[in-house]
C-alpha atoms as a PDB file:
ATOM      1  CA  UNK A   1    -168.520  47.856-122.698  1.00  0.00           C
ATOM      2  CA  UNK A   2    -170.703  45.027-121.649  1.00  0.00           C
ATOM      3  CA  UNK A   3    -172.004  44.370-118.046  1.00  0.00           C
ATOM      4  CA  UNK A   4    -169.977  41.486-117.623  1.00  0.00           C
ATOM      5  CA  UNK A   5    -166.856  43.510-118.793  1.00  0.00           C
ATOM      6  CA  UNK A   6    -168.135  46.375-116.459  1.00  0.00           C
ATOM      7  CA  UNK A   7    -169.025  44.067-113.558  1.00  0.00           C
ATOM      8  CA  UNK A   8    -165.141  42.547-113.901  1.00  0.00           C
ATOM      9  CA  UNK A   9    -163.182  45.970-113.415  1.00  0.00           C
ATOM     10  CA  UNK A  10    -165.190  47.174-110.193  1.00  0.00           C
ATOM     11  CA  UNK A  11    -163.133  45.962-107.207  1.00  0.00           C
ATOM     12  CA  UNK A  12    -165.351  44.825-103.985  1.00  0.00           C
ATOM     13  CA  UNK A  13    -163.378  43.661-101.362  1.00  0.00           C
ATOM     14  CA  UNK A  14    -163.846  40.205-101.768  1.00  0.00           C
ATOM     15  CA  UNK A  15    -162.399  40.727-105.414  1.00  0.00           C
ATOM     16  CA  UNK A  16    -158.999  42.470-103.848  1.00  0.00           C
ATOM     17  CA  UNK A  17    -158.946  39.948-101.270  1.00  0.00           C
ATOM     18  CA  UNK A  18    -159.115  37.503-103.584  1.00  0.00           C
ATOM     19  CA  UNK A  19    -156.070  39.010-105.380  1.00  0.00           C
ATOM     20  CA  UNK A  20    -153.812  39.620-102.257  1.00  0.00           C
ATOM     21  CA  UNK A  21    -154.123  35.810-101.572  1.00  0.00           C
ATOM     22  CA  UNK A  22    -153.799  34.779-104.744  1.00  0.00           C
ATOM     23  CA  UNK A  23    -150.390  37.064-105.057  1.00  0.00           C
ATOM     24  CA  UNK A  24    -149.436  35.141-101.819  1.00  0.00           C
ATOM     25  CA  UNK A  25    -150.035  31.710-103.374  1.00  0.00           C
ATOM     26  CA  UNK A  26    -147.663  32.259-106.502  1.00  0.00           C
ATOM     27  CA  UNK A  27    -145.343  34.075-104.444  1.00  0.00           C
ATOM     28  CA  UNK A  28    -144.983  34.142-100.974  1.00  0.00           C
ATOM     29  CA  UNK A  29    -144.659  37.368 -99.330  1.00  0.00           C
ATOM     30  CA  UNK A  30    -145.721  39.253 -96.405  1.00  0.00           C
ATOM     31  CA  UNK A  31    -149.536  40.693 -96.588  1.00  0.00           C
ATOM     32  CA  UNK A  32    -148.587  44.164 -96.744  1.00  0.00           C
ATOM     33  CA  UNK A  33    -146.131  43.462 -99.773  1.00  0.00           C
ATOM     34  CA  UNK A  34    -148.950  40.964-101.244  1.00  0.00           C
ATOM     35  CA  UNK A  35    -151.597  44.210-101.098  1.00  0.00           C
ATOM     36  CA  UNK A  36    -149.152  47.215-102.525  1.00  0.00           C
ATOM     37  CA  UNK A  37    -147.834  44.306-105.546  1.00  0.00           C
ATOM     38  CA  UNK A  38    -151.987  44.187-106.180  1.00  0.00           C
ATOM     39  CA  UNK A  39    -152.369  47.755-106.082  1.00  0.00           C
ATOM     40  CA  UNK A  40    -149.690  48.732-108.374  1.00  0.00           C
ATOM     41  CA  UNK A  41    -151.462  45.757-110.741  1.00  0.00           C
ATOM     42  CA  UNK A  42    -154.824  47.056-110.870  1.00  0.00           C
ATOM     43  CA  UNK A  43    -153.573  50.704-110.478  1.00  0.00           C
ATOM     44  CA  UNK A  44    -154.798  51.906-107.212  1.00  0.00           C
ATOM     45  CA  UNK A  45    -153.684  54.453-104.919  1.00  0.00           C
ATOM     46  CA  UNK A  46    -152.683  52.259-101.753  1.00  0.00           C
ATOM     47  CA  UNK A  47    -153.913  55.016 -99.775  1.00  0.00           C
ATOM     48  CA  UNK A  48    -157.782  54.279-101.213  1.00  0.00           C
ATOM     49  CA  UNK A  49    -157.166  51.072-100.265  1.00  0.00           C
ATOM     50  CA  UNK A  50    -157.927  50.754 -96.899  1.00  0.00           C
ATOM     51  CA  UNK A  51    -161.797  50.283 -97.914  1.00  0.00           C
ATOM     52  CA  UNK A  52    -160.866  47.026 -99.877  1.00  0.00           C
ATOM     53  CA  UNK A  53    -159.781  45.667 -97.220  1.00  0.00           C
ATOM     54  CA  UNK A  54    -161.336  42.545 -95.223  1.00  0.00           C
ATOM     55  CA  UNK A  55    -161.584  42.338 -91.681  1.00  0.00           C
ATOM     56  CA  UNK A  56    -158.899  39.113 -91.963  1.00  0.00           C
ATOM     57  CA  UNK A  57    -156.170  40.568 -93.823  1.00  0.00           C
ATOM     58  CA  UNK A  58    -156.445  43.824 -91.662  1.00  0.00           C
ATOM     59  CA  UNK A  59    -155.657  41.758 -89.123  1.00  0.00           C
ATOM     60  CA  UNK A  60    -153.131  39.659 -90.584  1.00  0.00           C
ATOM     61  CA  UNK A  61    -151.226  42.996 -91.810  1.00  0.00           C
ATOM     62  CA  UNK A  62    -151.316  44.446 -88.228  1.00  0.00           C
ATOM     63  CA  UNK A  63    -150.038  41.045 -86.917  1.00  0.00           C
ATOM     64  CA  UNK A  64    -146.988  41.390 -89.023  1.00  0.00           C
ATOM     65  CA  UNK A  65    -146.365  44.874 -88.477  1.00  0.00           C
ATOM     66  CA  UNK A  66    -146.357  44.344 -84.735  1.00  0.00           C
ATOM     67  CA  UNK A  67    -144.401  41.115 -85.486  1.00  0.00           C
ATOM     68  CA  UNK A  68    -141.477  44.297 -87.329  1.00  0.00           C
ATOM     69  CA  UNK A  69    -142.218  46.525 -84.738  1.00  0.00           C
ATOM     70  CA  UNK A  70    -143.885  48.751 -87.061  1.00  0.00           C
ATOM     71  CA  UNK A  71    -147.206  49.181 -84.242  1.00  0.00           C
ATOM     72  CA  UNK A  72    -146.824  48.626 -80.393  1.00  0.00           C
ATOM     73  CA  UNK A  73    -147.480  45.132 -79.320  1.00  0.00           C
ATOM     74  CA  UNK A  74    -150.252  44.642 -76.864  1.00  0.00           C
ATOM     75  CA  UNK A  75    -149.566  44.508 -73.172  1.00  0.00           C
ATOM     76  CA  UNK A  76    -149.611  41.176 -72.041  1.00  0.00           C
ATOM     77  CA  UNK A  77    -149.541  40.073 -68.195  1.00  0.00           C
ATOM     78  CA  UNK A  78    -146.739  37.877 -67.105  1.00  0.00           C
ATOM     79  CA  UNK A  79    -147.918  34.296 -65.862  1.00  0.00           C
ATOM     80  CA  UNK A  80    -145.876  32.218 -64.026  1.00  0.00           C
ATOM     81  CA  UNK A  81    -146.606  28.045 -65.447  1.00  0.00           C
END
């Protein structure tokens, strides 16, 4: 196996980000589908996968599970306008 063959099969997280957007492009889907469609691809253990993940689609996969009420919203203060 060559470098460039080797470099191409390590995943950074730019790489899987990369891939969750690009599964998002070609078929929309929530982030948290997007990311388990990309692990089952590239054959990794969504569990290990936390690691791979940026900062931005952290957040955007927290935003949607709050969105589902999968996490507790944050409290918010009521203003009057």
């Amino acid at each position: 196996m060559t470098d460039a063959e080797l470099e191409r099969r390590i995943i950074t997280k730019k790489r899987f980000s990369e891939e969750v957007e690009k599964v998002i492009v070609d078929r929309p889907m929530p982030f948290m589908d997007a990311v388990l469609t990309v692990c089952e691809n590239k054959q990794i253990d969504p569990g290990d996968v936390r690691r791979l993940l940026t900062d931005s689609i952290r957040g955007k996969i927290e935003a949607e599970a709050m969105n589902l009420n999968l996490l507790p919203k944050p409290n918010e203060l009521p203003f009057d306008d």
